[in-house]
N, C-alpha and C. Protein backbone atom coordinates (compact mmCIF):
# COMPACT_ATOMS: atom_id res chain seq x y z
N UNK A 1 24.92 -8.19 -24.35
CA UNK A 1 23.98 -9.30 -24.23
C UNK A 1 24.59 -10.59 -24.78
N UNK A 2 25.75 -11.32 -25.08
CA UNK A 2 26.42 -11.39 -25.28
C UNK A 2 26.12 -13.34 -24.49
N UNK A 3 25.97 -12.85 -23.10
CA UNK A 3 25.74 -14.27 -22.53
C UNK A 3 24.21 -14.53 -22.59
N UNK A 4 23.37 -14.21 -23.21
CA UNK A 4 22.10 -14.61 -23.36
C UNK A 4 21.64 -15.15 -24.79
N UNK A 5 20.87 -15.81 -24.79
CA UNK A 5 19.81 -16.41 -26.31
C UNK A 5 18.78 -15.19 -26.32
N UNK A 6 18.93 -14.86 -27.78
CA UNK A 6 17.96 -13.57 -27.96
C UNK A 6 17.34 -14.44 -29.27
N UNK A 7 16.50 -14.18 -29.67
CA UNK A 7 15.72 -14.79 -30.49
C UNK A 7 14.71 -13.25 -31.10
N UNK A 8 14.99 -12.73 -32.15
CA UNK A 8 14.37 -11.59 -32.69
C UNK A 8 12.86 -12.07 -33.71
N UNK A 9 12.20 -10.84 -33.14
CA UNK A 9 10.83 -11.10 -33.64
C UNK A 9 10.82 -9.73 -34.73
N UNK A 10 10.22 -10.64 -35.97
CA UNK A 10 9.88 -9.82 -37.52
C UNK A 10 11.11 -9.38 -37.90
N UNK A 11 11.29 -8.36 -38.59
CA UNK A 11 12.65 -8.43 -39.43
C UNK A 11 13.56 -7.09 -38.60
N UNK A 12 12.36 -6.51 -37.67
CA UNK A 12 13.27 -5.72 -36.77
C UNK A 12 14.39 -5.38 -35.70
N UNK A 13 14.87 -4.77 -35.32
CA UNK A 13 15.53 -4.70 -34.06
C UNK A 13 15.60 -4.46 -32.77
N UNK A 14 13.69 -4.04 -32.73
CA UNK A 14 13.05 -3.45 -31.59
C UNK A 14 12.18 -4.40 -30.96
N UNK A 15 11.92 -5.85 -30.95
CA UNK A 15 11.77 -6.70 -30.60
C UNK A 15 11.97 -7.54 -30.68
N UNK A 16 12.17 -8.46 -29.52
CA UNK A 16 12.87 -9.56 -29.27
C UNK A 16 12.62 -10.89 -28.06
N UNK A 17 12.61 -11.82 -27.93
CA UNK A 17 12.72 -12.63 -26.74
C UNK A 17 14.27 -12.45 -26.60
N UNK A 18 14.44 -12.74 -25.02
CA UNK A 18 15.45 -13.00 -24.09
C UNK A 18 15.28 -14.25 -23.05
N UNK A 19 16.15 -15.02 -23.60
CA UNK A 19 16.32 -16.16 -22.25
C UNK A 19 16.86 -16.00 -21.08
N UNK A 20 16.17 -16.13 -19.92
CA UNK A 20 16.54 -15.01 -18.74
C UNK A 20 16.85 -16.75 -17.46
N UNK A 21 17.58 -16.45 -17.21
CA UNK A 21 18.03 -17.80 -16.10
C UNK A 21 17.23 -17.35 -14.84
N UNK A 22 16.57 -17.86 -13.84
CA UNK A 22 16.90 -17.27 -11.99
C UNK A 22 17.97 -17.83 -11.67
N UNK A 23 18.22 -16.62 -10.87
CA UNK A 23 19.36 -16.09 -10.17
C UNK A 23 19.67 -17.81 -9.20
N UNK A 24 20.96 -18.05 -9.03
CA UNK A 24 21.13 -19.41 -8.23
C UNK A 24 21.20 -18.58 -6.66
N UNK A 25 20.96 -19.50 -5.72
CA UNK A 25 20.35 -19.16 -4.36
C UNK A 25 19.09 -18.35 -4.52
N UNK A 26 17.99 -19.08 -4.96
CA UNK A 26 17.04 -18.24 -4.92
C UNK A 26 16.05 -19.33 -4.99
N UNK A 27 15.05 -19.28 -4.86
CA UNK A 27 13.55 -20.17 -4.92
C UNK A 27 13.59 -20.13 -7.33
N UNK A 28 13.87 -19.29 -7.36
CA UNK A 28 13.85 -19.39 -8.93
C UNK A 28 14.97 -20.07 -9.78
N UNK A 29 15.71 -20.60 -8.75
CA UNK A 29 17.10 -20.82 -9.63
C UNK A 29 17.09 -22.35 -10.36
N UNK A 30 17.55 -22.44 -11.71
CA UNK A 30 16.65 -23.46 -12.62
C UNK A 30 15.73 -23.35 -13.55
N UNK A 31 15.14 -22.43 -13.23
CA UNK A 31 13.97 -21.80 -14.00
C UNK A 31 14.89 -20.74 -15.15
N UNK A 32 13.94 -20.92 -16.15
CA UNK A 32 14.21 -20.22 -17.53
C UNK A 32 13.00 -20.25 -18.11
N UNK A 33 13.36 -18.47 -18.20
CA UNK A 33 12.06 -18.01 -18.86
C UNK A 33 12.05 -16.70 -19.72
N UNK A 34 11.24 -16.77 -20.80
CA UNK A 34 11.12 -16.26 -22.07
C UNK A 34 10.71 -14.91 -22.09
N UNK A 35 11.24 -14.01 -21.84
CA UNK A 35 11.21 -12.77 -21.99
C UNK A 35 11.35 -11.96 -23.11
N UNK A 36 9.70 -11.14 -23.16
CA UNK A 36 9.62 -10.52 -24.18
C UNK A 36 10.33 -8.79 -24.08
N UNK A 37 11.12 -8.41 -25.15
CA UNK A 37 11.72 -6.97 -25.16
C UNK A 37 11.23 -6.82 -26.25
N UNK A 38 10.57 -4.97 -25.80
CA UNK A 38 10.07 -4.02 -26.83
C UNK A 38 10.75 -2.48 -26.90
N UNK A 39 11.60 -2.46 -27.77
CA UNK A 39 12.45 -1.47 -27.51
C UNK A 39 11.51 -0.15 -27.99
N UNK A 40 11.16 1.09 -27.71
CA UNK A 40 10.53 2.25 -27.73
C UNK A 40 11.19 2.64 -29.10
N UNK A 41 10.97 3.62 -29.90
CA UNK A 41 11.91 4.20 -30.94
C UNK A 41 12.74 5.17 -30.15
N UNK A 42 12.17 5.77 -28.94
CA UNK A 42 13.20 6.85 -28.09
C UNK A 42 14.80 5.87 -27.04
N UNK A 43 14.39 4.64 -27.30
CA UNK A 43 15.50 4.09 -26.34
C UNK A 43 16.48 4.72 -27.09
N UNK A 44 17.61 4.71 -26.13
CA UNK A 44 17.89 4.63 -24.41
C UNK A 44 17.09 5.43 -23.81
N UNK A 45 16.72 6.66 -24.08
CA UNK A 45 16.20 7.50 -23.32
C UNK A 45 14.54 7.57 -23.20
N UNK A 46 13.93 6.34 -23.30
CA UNK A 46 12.44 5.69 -22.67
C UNK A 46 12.82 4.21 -22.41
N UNK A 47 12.54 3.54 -21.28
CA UNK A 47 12.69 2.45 -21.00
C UNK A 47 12.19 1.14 -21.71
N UNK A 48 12.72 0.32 -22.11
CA UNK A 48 12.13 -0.83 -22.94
C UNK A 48 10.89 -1.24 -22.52
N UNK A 49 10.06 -1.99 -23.41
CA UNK A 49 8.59 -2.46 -22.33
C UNK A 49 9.25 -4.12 -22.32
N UNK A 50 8.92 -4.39 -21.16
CA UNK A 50 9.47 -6.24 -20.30
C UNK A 50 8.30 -6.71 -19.96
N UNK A 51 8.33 -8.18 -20.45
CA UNK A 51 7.17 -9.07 -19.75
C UNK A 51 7.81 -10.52 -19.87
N UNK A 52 7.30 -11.25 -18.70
CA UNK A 52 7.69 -12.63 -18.87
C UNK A 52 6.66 -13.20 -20.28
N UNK A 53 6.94 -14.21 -20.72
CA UNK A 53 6.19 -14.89 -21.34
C UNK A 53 5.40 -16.23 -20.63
N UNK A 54 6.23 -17.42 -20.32
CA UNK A 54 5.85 -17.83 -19.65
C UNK A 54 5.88 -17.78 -17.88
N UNK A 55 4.87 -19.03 -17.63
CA UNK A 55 4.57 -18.16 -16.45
C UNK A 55 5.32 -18.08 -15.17
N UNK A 56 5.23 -17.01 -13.97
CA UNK A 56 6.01 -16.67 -12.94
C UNK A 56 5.36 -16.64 -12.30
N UNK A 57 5.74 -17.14 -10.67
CA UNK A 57 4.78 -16.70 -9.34
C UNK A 57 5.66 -15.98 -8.64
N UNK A 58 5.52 -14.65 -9.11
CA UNK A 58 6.13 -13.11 -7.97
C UNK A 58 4.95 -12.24 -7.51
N UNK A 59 5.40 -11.52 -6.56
CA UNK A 59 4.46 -10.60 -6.28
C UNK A 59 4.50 -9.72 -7.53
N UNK A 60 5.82 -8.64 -7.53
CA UNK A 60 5.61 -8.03 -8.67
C UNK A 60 5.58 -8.21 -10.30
N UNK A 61 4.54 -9.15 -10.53
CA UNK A 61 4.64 -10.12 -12.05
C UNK A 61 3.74 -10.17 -11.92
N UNK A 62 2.53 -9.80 -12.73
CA UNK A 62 1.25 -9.97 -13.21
C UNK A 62 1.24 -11.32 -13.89
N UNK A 63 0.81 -12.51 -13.29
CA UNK A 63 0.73 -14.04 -13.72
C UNK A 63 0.24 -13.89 -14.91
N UNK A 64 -0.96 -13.14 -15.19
CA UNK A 64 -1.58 -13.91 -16.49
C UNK A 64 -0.84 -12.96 -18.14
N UNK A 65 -0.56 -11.71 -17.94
CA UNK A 65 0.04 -10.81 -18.78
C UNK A 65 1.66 -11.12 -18.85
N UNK A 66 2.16 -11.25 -17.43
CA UNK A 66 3.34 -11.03 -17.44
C UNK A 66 4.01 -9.66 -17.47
N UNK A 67 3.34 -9.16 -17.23
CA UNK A 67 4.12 -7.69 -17.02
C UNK A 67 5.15 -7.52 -15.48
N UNK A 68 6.05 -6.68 -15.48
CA UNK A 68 6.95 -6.57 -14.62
C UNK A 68 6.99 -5.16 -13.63
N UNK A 69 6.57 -4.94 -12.41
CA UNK A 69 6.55 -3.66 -11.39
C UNK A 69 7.83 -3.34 -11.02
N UNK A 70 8.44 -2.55 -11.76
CA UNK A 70 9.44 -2.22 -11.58
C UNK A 70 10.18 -1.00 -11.69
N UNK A 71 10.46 -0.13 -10.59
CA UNK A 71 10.28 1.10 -10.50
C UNK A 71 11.89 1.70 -11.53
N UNK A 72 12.71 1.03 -11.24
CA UNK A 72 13.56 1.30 -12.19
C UNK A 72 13.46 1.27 -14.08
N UNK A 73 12.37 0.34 -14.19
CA UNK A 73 12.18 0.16 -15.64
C UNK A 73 10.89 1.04 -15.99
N UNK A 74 9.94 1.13 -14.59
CA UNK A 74 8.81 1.75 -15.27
C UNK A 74 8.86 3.54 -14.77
N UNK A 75 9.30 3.66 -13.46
CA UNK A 75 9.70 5.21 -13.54
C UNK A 75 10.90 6.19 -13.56
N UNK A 76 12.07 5.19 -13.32
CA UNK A 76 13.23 5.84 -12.69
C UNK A 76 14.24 5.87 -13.67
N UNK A 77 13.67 4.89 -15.14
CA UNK A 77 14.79 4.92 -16.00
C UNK A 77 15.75 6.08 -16.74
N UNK A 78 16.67 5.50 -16.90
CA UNK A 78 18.00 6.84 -17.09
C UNK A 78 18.71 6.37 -18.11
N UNK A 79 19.05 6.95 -19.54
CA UNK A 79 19.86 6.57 -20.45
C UNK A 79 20.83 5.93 -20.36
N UNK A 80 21.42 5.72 -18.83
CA UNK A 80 22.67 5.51 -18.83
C UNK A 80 22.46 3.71 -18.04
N UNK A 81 21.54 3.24 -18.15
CA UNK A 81 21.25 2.02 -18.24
C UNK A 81 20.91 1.65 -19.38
N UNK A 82 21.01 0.04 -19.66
CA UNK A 82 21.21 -0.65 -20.76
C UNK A 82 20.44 -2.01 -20.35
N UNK A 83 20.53 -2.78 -21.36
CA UNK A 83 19.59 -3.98 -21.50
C UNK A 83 20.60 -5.31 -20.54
N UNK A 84 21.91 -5.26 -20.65
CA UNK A 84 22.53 -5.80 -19.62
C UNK A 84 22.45 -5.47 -18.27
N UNK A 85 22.21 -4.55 -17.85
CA UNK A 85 21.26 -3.92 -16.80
C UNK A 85 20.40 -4.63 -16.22
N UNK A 86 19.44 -4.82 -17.08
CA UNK A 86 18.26 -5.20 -17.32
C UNK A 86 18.08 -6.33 -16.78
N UNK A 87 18.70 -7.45 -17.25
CA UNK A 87 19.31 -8.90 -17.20
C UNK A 87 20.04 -9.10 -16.07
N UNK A 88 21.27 -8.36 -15.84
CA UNK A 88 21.60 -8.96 -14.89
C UNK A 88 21.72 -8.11 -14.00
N UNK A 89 21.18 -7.14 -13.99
CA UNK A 89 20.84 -6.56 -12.14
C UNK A 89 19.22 -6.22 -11.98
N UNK A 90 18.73 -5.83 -12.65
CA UNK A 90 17.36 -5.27 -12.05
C UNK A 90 16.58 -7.07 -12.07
N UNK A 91 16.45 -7.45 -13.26
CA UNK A 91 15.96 -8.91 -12.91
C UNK A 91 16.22 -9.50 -11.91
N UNK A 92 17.54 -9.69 -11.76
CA UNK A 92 17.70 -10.70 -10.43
C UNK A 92 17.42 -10.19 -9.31
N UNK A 93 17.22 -8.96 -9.35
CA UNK A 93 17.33 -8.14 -8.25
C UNK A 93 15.56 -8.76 -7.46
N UNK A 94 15.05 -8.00 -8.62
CA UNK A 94 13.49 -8.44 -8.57
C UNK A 94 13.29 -9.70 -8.00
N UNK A 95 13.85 -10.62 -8.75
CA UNK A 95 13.48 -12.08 -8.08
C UNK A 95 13.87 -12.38 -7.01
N UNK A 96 15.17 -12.01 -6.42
CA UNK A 96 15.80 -11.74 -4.98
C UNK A 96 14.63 -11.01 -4.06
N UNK A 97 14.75 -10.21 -4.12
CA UNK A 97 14.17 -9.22 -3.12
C UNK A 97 12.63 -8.87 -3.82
N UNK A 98 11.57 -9.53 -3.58
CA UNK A 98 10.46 -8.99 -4.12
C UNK A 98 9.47 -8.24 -2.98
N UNK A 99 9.08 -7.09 -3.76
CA UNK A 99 8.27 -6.02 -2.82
C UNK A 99 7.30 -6.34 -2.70
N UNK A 100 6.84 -7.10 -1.97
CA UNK A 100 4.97 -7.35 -1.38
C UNK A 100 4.30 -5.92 -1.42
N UNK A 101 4.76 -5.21 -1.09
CA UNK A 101 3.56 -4.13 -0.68
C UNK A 101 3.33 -2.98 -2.52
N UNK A 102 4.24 -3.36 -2.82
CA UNK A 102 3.42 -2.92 -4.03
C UNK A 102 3.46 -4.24 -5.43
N UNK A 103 2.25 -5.23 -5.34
CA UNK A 103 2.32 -6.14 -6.20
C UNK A 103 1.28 -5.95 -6.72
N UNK A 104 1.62 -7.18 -8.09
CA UNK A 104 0.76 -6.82 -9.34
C UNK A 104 0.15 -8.32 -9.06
N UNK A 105 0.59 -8.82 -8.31
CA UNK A 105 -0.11 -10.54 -7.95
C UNK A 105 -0.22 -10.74 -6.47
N UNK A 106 -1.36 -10.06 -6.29
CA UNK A 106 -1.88 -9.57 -4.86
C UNK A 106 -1.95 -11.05 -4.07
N UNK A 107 -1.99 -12.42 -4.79
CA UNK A 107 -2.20 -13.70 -3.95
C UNK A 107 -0.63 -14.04 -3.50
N UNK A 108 0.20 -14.12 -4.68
CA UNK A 108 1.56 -14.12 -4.21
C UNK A 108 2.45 -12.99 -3.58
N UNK A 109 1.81 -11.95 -3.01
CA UNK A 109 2.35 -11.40 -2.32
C UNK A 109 1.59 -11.53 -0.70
N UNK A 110 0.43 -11.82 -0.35
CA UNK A 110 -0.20 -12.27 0.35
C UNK A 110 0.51 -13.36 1.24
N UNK A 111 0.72 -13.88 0.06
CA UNK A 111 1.60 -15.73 0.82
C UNK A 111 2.66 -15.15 0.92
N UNK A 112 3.38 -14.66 0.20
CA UNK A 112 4.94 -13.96 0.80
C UNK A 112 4.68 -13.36 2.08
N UNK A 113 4.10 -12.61 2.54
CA UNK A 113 4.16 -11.62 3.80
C UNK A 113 3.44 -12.99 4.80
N UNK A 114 2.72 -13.94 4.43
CA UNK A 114 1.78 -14.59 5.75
C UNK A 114 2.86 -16.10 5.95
N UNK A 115 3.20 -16.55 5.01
CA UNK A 115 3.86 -17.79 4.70
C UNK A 115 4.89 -18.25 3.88
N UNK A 116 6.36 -17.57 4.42
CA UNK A 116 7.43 -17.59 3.55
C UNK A 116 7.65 -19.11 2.99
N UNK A 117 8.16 -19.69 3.85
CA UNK A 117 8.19 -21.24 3.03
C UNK A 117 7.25 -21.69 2.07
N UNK A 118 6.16 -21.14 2.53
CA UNK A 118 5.07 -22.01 1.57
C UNK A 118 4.96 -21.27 -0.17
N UNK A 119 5.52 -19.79 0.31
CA UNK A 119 5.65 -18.74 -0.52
C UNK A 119 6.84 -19.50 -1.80
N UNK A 120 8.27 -19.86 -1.28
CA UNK A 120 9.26 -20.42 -1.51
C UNK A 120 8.61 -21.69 -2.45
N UNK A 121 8.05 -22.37 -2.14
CA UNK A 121 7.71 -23.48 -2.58
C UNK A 121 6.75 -23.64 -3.82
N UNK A 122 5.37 -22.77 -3.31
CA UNK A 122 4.79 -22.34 -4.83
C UNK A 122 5.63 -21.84 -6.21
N UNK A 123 6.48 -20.92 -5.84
CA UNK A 123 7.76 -20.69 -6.86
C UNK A 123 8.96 -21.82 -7.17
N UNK A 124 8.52 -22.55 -6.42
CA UNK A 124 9.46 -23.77 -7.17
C UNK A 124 8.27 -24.68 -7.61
N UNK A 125 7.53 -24.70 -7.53
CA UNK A 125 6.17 -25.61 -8.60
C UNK A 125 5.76 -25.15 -9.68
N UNK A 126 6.17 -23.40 -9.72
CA UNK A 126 6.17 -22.95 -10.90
C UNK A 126 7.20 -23.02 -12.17
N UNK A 127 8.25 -22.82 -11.40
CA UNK A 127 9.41 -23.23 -12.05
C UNK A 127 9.41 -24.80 -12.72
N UNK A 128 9.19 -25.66 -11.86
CA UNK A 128 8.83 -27.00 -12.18
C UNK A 128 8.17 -26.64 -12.95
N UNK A 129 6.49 -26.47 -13.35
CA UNK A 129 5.71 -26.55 -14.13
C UNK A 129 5.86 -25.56 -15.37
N UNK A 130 6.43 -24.55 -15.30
CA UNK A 130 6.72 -23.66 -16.43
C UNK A 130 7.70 -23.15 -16.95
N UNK A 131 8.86 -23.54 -15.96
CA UNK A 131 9.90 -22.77 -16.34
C UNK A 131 10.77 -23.62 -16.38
N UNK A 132 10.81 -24.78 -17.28
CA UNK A 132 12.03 -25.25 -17.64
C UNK A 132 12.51 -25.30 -18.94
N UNK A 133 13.64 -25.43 -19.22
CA UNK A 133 14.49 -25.09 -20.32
C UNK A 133 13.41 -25.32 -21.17
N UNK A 134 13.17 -26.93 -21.90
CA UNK A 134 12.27 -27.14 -23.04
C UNK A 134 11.09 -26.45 -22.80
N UNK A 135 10.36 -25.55 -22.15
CA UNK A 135 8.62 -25.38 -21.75
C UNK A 135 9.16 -23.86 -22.62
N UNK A 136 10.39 -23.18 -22.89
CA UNK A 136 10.69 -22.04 -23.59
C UNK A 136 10.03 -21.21 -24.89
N UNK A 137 10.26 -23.08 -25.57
CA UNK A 137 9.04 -22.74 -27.10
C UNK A 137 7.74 -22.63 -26.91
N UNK A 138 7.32 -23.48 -26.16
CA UNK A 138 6.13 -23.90 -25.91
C UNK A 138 5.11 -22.46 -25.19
N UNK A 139 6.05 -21.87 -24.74
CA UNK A 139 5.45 -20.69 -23.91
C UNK A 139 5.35 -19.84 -24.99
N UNK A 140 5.82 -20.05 -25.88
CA UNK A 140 5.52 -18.64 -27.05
C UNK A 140 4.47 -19.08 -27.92
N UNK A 141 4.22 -20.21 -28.26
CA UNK A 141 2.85 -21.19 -29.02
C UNK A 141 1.42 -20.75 -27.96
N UNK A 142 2.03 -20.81 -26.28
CA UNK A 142 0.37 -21.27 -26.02
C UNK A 142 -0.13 -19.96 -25.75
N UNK A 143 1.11 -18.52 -25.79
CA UNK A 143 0.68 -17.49 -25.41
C UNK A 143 0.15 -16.85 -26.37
N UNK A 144 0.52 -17.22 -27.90
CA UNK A 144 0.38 -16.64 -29.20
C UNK A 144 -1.10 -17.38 -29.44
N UNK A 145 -1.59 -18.37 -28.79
CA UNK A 145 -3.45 -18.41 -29.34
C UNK A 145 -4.27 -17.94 -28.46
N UNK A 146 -4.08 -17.46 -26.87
CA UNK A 146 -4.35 -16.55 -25.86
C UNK A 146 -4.89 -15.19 -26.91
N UNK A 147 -3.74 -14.62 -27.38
CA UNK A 147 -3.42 -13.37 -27.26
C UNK A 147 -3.36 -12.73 -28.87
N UNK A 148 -4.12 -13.83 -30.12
CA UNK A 148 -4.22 -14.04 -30.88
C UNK A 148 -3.27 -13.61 -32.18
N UNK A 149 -3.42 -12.36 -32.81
CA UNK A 149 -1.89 -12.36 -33.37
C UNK A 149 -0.81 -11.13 -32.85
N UNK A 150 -1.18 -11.09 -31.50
CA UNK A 150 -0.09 -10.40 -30.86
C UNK A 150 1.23 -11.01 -30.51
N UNK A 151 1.73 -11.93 -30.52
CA UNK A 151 2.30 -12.55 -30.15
C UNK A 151 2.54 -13.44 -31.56
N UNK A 152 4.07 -14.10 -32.30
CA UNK A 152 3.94 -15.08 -33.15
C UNK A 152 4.34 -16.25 -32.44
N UNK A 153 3.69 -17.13 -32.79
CA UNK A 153 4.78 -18.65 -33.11
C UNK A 153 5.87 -18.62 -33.28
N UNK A 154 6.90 -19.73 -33.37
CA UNK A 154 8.02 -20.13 -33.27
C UNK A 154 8.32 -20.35 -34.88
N UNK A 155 7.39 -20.66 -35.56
CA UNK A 155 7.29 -21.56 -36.53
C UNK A 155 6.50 -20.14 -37.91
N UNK A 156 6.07 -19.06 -36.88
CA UNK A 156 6.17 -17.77 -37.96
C UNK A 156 6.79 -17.00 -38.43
N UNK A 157 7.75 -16.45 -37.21
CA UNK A 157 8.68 -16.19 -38.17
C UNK A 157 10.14 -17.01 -38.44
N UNK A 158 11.12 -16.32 -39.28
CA UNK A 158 12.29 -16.91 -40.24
C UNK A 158 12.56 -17.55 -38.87
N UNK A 159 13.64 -18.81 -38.94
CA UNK A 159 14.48 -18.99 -37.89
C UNK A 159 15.82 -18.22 -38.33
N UNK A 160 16.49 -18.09 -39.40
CA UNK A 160 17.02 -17.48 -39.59
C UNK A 160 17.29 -16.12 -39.15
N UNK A 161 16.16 -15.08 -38.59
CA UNK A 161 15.98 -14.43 -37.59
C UNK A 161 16.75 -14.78 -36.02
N UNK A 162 16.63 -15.70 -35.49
CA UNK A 162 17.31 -16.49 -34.45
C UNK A 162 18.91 -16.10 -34.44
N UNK A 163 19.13 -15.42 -32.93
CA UNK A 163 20.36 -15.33 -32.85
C UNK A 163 20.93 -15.79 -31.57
N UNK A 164 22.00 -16.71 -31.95
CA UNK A 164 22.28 -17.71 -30.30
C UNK A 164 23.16 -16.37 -30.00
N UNK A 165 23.11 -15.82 -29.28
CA UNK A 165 24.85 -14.97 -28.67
C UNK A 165 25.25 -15.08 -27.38
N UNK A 166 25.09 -16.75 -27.35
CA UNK A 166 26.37 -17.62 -26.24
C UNK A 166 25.40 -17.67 -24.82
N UNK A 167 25.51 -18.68 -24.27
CA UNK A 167 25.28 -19.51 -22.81
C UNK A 167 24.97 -18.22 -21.68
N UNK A 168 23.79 -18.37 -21.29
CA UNK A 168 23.61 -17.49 -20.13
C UNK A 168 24.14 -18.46 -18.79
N UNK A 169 24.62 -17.63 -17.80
CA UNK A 169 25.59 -18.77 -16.26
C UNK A 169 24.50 -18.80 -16.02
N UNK A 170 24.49 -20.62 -15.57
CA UNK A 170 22.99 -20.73 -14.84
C UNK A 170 23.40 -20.64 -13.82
């Protein structure tokens, strides 16, 4: 993980944000967004739990939770995948190729199957509106009074916690 900003939550090692780029050639590319990792105590061998933080317009992305449909992370996982994995193939993969017919955001998969361009375009207004570099902090503040103390602030825990480990390729 190495080319990503991880930013660790409480004094543990089993959660964390991840700064996740979209993939370039894509309706997402530009966009950066705050991904929460919850590592199981059984990892490798139970799949991490993934959610965007701030917000995404995919089919398989539950807008208001952020949770992720993903058959590799939620049924098919295998020890012998890893969190770089994670990042840079099943994510992009997802945002590349998204499955309409089994979505968790039944409107944006709707417009994907009836109206690709227009489909294309809502995901770049999202990106615009939520997913740019600075909107990063901000997505962890407005989700943390949503979701009350499930989620901390930026400003709760240590920064000292905070670990840069180098430039994700945009």
């Amino acid at each position: 993980m190495s080319d990503y900003k991880v930013e660790m939550i409480n004094d543990g090692m089993q959660e964390f944000y991840v700064h996740f780029h979209g993939p370039n050639e894509s309706p997402y590319q530009g966009g950066v967004w705050k991904v929460r990792v919850e590592l199981p105590d059984a990892y490798p061998y139970k799949s991490p739990s993934i959610g965007f933080i701030n917000k995404i317009y995919h089919p398989n992305v539950d807008e208001m939770s952020g949770s992720v449909c993903l058959d590799v992370i939620n049924q098919t996982w295998s020890p012998m995948f890893d969190l770089v994995n994670v990042f840079e193939v099943f994510l992009p993969q997802l945002l590349l190729y998204p499955n309409p017919s089994d979505p968790l955001n039944g409107e944006a998969a709707a417009l994907m199957m009836r109206d690709r361009p227009t489909y294309d375009q809502r995901v770049k207004e999202y990106c615009e509106k939520y997913a740019k570099p600075e909107d990063i902090g901000a997505a962890t503040e407005e989700k943390s009074s949503d979701e009350e103390d499930e989620e901390l602030t930026e400003d709760e825990y240590d920064s000292s916690d905070e670990q840069i480990a180098g430039k994700a390729d945009p």
